[in-house]
Protein backbone atom coordinates (compact mmCIF):
# COMPACT_ATOMS: atom_id res chain seq x y z
CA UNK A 1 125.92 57.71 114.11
CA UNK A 2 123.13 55.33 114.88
CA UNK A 3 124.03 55.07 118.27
CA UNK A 4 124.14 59.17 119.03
CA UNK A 5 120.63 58.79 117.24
CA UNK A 6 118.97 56.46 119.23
CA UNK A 7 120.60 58.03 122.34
CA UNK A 8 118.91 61.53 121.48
CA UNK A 9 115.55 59.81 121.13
CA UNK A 10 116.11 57.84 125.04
CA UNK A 11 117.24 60.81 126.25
CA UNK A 12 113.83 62.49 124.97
CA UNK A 13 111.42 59.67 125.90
CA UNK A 14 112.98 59.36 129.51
CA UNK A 15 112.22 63.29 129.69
CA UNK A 16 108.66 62.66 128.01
CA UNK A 17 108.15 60.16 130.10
CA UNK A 18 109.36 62.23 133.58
CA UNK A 19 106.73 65.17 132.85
CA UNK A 20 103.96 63.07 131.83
CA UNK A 21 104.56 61.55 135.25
CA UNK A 22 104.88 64.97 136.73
CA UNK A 23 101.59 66.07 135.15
CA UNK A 24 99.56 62.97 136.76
CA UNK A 25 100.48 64.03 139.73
CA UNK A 26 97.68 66.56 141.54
CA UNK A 27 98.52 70.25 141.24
CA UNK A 28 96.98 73.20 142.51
CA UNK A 29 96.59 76.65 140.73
CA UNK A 30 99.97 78.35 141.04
CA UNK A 31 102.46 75.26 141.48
CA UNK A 32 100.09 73.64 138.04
CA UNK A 33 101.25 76.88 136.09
CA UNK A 34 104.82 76.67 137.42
CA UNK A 35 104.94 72.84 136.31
CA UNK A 36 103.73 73.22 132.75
CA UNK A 37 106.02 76.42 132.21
CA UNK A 38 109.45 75.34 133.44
CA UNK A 39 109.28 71.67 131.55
CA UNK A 40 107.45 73.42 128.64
CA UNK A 41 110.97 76.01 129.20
CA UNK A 42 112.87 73.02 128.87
CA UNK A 43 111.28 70.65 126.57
CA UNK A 44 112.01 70.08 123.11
CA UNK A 45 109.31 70.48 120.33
CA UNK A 46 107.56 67.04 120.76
CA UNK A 47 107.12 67.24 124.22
CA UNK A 48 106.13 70.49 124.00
CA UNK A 49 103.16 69.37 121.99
CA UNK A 50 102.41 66.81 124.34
CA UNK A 51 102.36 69.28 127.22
CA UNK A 52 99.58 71.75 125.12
CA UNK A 53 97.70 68.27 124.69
CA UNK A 54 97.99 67.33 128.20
CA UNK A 55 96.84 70.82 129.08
CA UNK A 56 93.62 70.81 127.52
CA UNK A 57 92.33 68.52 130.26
CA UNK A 58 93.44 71.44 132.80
CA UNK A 59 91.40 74.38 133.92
CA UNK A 60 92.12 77.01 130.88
CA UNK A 61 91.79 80.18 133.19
CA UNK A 62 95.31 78.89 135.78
CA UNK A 63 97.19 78.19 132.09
CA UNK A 64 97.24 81.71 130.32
CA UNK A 65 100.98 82.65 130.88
CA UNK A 66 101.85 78.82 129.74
CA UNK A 67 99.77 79.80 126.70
CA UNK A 68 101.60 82.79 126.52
CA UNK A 69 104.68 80.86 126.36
CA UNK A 70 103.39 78.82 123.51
CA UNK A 71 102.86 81.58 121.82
CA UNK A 72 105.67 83.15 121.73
CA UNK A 73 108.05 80.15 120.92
CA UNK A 74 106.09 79.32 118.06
CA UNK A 75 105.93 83.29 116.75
CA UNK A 76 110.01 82.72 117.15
CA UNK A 77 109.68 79.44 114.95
CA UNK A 78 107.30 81.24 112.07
CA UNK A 79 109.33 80.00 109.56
CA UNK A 80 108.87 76.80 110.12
CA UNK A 81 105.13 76.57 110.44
CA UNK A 82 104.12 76.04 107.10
CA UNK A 83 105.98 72.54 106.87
CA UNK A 84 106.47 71.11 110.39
CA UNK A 85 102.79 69.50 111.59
CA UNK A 86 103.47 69.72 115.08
CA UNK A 87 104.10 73.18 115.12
CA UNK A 88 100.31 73.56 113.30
CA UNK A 89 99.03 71.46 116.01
CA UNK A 90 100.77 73.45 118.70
CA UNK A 91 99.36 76.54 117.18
CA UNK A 92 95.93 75.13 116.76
CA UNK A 93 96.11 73.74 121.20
CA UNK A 94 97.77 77.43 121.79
CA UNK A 95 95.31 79.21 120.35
CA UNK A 96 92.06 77.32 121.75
CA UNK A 97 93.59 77.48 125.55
CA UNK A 98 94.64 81.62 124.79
CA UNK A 99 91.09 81.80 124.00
CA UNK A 100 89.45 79.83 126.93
CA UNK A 101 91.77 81.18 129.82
CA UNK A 102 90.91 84.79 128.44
CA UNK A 103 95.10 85.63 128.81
CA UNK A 104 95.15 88.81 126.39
CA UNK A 105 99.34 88.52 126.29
CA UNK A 106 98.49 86.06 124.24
CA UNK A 107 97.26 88.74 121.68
CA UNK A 108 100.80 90.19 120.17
CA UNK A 109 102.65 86.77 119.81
CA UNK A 110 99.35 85.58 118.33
CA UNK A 111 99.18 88.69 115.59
CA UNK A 112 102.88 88.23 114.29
CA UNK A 113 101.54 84.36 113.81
CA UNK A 114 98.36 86.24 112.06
CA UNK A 115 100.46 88.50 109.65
CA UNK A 116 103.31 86.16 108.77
CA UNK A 117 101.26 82.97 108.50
CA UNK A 118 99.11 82.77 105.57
CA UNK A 119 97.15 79.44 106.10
CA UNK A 120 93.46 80.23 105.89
CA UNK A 121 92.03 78.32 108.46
CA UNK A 122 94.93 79.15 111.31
CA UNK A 123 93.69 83.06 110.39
CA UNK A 124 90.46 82.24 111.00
CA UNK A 125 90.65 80.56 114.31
CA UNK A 126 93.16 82.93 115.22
CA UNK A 127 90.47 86.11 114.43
CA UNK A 128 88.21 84.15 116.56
CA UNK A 129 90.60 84.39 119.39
CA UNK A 130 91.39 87.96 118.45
CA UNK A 131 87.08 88.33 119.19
CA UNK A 132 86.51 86.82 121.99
CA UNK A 133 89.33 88.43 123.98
CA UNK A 134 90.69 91.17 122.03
CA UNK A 135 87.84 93.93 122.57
CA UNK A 136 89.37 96.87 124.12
CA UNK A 137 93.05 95.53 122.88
CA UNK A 138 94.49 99.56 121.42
CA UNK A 139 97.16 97.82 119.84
CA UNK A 140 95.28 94.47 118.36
CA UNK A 141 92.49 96.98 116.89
CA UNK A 142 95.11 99.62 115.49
CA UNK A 143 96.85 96.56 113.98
CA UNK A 144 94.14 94.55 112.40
CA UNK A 145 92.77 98.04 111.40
CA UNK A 146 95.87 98.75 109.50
CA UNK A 147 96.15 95.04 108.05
CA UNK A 148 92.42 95.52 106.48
CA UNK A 149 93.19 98.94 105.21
CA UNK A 150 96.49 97.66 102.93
CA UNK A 151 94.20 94.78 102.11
CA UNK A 152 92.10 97.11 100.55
CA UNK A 153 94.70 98.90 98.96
CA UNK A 154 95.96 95.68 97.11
CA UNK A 155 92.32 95.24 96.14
CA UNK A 156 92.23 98.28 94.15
CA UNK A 157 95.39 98.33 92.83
CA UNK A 158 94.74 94.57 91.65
CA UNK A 159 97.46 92.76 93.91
CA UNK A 160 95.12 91.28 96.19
CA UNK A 161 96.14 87.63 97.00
CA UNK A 162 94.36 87.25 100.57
CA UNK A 163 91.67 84.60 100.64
CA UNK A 164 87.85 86.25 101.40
CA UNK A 165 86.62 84.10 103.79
CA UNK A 166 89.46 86.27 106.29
CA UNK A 167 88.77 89.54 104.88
CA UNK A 168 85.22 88.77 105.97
CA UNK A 169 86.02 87.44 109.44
CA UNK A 170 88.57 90.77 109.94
CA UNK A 171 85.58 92.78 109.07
CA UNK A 172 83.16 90.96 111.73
CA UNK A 173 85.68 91.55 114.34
CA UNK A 174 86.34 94.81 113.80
CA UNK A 175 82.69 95.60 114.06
CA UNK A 176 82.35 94.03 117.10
CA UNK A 177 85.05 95.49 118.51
CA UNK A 178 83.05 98.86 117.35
CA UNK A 179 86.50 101.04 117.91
CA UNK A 180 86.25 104.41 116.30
CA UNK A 181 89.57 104.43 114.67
CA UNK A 182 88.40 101.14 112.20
CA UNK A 183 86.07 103.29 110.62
CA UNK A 184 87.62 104.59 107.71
CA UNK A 185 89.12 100.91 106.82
CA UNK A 186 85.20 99.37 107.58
CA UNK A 187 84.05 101.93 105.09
CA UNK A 188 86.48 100.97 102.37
CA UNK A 189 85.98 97.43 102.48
CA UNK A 190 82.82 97.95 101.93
CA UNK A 191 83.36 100.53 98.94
CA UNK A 192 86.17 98.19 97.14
CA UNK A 193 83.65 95.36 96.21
CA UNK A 194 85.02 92.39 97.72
CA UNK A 195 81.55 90.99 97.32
CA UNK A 196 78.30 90.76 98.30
CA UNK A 197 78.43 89.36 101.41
CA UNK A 198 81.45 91.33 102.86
CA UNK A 199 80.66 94.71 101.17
CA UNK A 200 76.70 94.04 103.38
CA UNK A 201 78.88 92.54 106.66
CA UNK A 202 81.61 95.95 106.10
CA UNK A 203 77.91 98.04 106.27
CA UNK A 204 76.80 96.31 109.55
CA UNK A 205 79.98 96.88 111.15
CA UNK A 206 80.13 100.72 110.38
CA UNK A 207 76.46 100.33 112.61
CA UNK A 208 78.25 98.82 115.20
CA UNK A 209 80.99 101.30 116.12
CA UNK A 210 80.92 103.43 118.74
CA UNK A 211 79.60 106.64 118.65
CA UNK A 212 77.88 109.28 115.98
CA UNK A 213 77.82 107.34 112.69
CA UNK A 214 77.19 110.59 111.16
CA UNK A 215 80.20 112.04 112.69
CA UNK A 216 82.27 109.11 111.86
CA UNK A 217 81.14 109.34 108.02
CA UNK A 218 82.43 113.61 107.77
CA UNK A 219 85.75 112.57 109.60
CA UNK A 220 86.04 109.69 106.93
CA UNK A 221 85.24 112.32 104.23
CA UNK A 222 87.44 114.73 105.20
CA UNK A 223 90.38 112.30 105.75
CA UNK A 224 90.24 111.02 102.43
CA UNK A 225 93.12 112.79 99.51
CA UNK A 226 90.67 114.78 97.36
CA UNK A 227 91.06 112.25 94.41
CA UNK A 228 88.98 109.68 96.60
CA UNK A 229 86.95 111.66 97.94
CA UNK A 230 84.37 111.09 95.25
CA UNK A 231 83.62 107.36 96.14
CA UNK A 232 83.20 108.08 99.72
CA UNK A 233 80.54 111.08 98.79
CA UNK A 234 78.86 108.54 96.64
CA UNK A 235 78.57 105.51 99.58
CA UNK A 236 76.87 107.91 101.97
CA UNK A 237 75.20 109.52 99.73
CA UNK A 238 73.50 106.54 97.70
CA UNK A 239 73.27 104.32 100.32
CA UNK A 240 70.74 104.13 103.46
CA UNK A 241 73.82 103.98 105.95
CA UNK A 242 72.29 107.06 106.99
CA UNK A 243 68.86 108.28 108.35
CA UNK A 244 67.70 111.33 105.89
CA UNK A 245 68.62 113.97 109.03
CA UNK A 246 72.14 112.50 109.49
CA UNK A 247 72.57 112.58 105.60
CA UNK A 248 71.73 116.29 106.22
CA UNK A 249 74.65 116.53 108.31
CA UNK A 250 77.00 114.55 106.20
CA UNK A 251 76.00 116.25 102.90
CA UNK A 252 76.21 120.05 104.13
CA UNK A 253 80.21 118.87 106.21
CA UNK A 254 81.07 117.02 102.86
CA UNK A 255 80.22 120.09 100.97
CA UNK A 256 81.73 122.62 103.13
CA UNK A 257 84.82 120.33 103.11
CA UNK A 258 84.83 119.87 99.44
CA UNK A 259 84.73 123.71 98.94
CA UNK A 260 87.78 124.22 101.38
CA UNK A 261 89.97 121.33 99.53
CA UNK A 262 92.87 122.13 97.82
CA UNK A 263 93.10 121.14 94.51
CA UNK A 264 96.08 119.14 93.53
CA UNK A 265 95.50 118.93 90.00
CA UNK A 266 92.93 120.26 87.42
CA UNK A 267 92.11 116.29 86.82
CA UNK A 268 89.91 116.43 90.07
CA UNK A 269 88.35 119.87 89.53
CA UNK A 270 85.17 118.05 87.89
CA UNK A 271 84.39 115.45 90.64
CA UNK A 272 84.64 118.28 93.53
CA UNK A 273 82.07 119.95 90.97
CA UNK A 274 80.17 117.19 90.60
CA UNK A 275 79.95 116.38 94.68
CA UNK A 276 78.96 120.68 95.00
CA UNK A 277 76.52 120.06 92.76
CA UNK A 278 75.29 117.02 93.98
CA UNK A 279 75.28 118.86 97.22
CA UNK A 280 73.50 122.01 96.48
CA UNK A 281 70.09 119.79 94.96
CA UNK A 282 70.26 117.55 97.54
CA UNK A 283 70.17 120.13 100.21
CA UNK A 284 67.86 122.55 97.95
CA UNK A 285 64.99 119.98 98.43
CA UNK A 286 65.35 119.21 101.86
CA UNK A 287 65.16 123.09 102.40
CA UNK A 288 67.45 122.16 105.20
CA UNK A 289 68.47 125.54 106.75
CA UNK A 290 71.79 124.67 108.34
CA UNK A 291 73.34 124.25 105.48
CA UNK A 292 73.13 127.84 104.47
CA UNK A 293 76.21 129.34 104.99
CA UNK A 294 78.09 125.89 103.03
CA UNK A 295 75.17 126.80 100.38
CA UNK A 296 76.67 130.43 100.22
CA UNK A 297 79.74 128.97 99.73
CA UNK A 298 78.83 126.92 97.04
CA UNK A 299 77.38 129.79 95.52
CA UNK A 300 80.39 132.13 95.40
CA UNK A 301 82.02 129.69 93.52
CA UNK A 302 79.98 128.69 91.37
CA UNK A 303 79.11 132.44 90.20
CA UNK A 304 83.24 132.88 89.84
CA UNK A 305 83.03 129.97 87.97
CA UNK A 306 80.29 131.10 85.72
CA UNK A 307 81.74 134.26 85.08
CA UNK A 308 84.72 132.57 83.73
CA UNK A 309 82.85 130.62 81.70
CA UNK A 310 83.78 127.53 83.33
CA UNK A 311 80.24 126.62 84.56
CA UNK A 312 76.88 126.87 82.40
CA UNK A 313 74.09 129.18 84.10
CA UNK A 314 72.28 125.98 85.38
CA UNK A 315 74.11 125.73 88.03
CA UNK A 316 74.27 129.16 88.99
CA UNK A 317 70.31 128.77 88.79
CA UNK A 318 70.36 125.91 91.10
CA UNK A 319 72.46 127.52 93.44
CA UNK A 320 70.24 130.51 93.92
CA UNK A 321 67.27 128.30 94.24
CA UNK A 322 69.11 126.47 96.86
CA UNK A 323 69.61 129.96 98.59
CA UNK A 324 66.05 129.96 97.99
CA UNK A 325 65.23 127.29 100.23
CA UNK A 326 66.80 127.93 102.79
CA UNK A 327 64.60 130.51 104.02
CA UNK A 328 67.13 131.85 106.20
CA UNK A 329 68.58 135.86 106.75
CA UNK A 330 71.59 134.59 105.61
CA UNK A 331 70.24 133.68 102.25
CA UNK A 332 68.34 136.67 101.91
CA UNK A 333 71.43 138.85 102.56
CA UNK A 334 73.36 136.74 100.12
CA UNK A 335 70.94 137.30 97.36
CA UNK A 336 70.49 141.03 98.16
CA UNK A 337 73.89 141.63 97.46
CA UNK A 338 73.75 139.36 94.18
CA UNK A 339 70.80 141.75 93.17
CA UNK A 340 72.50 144.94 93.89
CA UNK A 341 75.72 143.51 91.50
CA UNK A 342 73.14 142.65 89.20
CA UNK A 343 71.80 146.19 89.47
CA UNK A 344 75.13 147.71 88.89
CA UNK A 345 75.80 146.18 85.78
CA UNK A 346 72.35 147.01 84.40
CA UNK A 347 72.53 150.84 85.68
CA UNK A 348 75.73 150.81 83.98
CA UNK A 349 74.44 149.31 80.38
CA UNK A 350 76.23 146.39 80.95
CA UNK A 351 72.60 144.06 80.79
CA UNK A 352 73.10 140.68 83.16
CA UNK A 353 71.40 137.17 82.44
CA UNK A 354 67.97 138.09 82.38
CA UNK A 355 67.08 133.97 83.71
CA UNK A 356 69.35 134.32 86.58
CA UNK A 357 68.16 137.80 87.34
CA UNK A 358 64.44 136.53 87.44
CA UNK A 359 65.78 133.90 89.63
CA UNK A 360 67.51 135.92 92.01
CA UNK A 361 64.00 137.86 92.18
CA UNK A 362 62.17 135.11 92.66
CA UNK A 363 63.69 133.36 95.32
CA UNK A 364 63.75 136.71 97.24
CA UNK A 365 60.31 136.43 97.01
CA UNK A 366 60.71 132.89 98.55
CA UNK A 367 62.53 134.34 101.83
CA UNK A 368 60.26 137.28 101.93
CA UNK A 369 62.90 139.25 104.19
CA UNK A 370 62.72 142.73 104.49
CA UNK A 371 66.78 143.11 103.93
CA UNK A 372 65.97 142.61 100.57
CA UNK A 373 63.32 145.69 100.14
CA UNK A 374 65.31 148.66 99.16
CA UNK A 375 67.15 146.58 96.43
CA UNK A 376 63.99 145.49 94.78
CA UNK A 377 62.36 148.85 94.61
CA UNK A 378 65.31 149.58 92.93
CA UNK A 379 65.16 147.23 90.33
CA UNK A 380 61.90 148.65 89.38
CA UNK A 381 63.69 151.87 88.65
CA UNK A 382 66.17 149.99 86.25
CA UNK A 383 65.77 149.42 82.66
CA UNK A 384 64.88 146.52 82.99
CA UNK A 385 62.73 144.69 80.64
CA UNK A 386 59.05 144.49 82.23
CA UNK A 387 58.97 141.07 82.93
CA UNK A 388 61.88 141.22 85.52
CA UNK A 389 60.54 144.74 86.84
CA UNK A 390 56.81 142.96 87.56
CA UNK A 391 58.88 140.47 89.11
CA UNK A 392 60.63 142.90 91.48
CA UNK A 393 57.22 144.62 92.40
CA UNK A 394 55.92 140.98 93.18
CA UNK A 395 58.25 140.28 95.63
CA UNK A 396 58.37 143.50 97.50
CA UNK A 397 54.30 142.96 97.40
CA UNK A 398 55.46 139.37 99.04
CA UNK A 399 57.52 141.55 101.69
CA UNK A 400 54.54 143.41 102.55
CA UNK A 401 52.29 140.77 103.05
């Protein structure tokens, strides 16, 4: 037994001992490569090692396919990095050649090592690789995308075993790689409270990707199952991710998205209300007229809501004055018709809201169109009480002026 023992290990130093040889011998570009690749081929683990060690005194950019090969073998021996210590230093040579020759085949052996190897400092030399030569990579940024998005999932759901410091590098590297399609995962990690520092470095990166940010954010919205979509309303919303016109944007998409969600359950009826109403202030004070035909919207259903007695007449009140606002035909048509409804029930003996009708009235008189002129003259005719017929003659005396 000793005998076929010590053979082995001649047998291995002879062949050590023939490529180190071979290796001090000069090369040039091509036959180098060639050299390193077959007897790294051939080679068992040891010499293996010593041929990534011997390598680093080579020129990095004529070794990436040898690097390559590295790779790869020790992606095929996974389960035995954790306890063999060559194999860690073979991974740690690998890894700093990959990322000085540039070789981006290096990239998929490296992320099976990434996702199957939980060591915290491999991950984070290996995400430093995955930076400096993955940028433009589809696959490496859909894949490190989807690893930080179930990351986030186990967060939430309390399962989360990964250690921070590589949540926080993934993050950095997705931002620099500024790819579109990280966006909704950036945006999570920086809504799951990880911490400080990676919730502010999950921010930066959103900054950093390519494209509309605004755009980015109503895609994100809209994406999300209406149960979440709450916490995503809230980040943009609250935060200063977004210059005041771009939160324009993103509150009157998120509202005219919200409105056109399906509800799944009654249990998420009160958050889309609370995001519509949210909404409908927001946008009432910055008087922002694009937003008037989502305002409309927002209107209509909070009036059916009303009359159901779902929602008190506050709302309803905000979401004229929000009509108000906008200053627009639109608006003015939209209230016109509220009035003449309002009209219909009075002539009828049915008396409306007198609040709501005075607010109707006055925000007419806000929009001062024309549209609305017949309809208030009207009014004046009704039996109304005086108050809300002065009010009438006060706004068609606006529409005149």
């Amino acid at each position: 037994m000793e005998a076929g023992t010590t053979m082995k290990r001649s047998i291995a130093l002879s062949l050590f001992a023939v490529v180190v040889a071979a290796l001090a011998l000069p090369q040039q570009g091509p036959d180098m490569l060639a050299l390193y690749r077959n007897n790294f081929r051939n080679a068992n683990r040891p010499v293996k090692l010593e041929l990534l060690r011997s390598a680093q005194n080579e020129p990095a950019e004529q070794l990436g396919p040898f690097y390559e090969d590295a790779a790869r073998y020790i992606a095929t021996n996974l389960r035995d990095l954790a306890s063999d210590p060559r194999l860690q230093e073979m991974l740690q040579l690998t890894n700093q050649g990959a990322a000085a020759s540039g070789h981006t085949a290096t990239l998929e052996p490296f992320w099976y090592i990434f996702e199957g190897y939980r060591e915290a400092r491999r991950r984070l030399e290996l995400l430093d690789t995955f930076r400096e030569i993955g940028s433009g990579n589809s696959d490496l940024i859909v894949r490190l995308t989807g690893w930080l998005e179930s990351r986030n999932e186990e967060f939430r759901l309390g399962s989360f075993t990964t250690d921070l410091r590589v949540i926080d590098a993934a993050v950095r590297t997705l931002g620099e790689f500024g790819d579109p399609r990280s966006f909704a995962a950036l945006m999570d990690a920086a809504i799951v409270g990880y911490s400080g520092t990676i919730t502010a470095a999950a921010r930066n990166a959103l900054q950093s990707i390519d494209g509309s940010i605004v755009e980015h954010a109503v895609v994100a919205f809209r994406d999300k199952p209406v149960e979440d979509k709450l916490e995503a309303f809230d980040f943009f919303f609250r935060g200063d991710d977004l210059s005041p016109q771009q939160k324009d944007e993103f509150v009157t998409a998120a509202l005219d998205n919200v409105l056109s969600a399906r509800i799944v359950g009654e249990e998420t009826l009160p958050m889309l209300r609370q995001m519509r109403y949210q909404a409908n202030i927001y946008l009432r004070d910055r008087e922002y007229a694009p937003a008037t035909e989502a305002l409309i919207g927002h209107f209509n259903r909070t009036y059916a809501e009303f009359d159901r007695g779902d929602t008190p007449q506050a709302y309803l009140i905000e979401a004229i004055e929000a009509l108000g606002a906008m200053g627009t035909e639109a608006a003015a048509r939209r209230l016109t018709e509220f009035l003449d409804l309002i009209n219909r029930y009075t002539e009828f003996e049915r008396p409306f809201n007198t609040d709501i009708t005075l607010a109707t009235l006055r925000n007419l008189e806000r929009i001062g169109s024309a549209v609305a002129y017949n309809s208030l003259f009207y009014t004046t005719l009704l039996n109304y009480p005086p108050r809300v017929k002065n009010s009438a003659r006060q706004a068609m005396q606006a529409l005149n002026r």
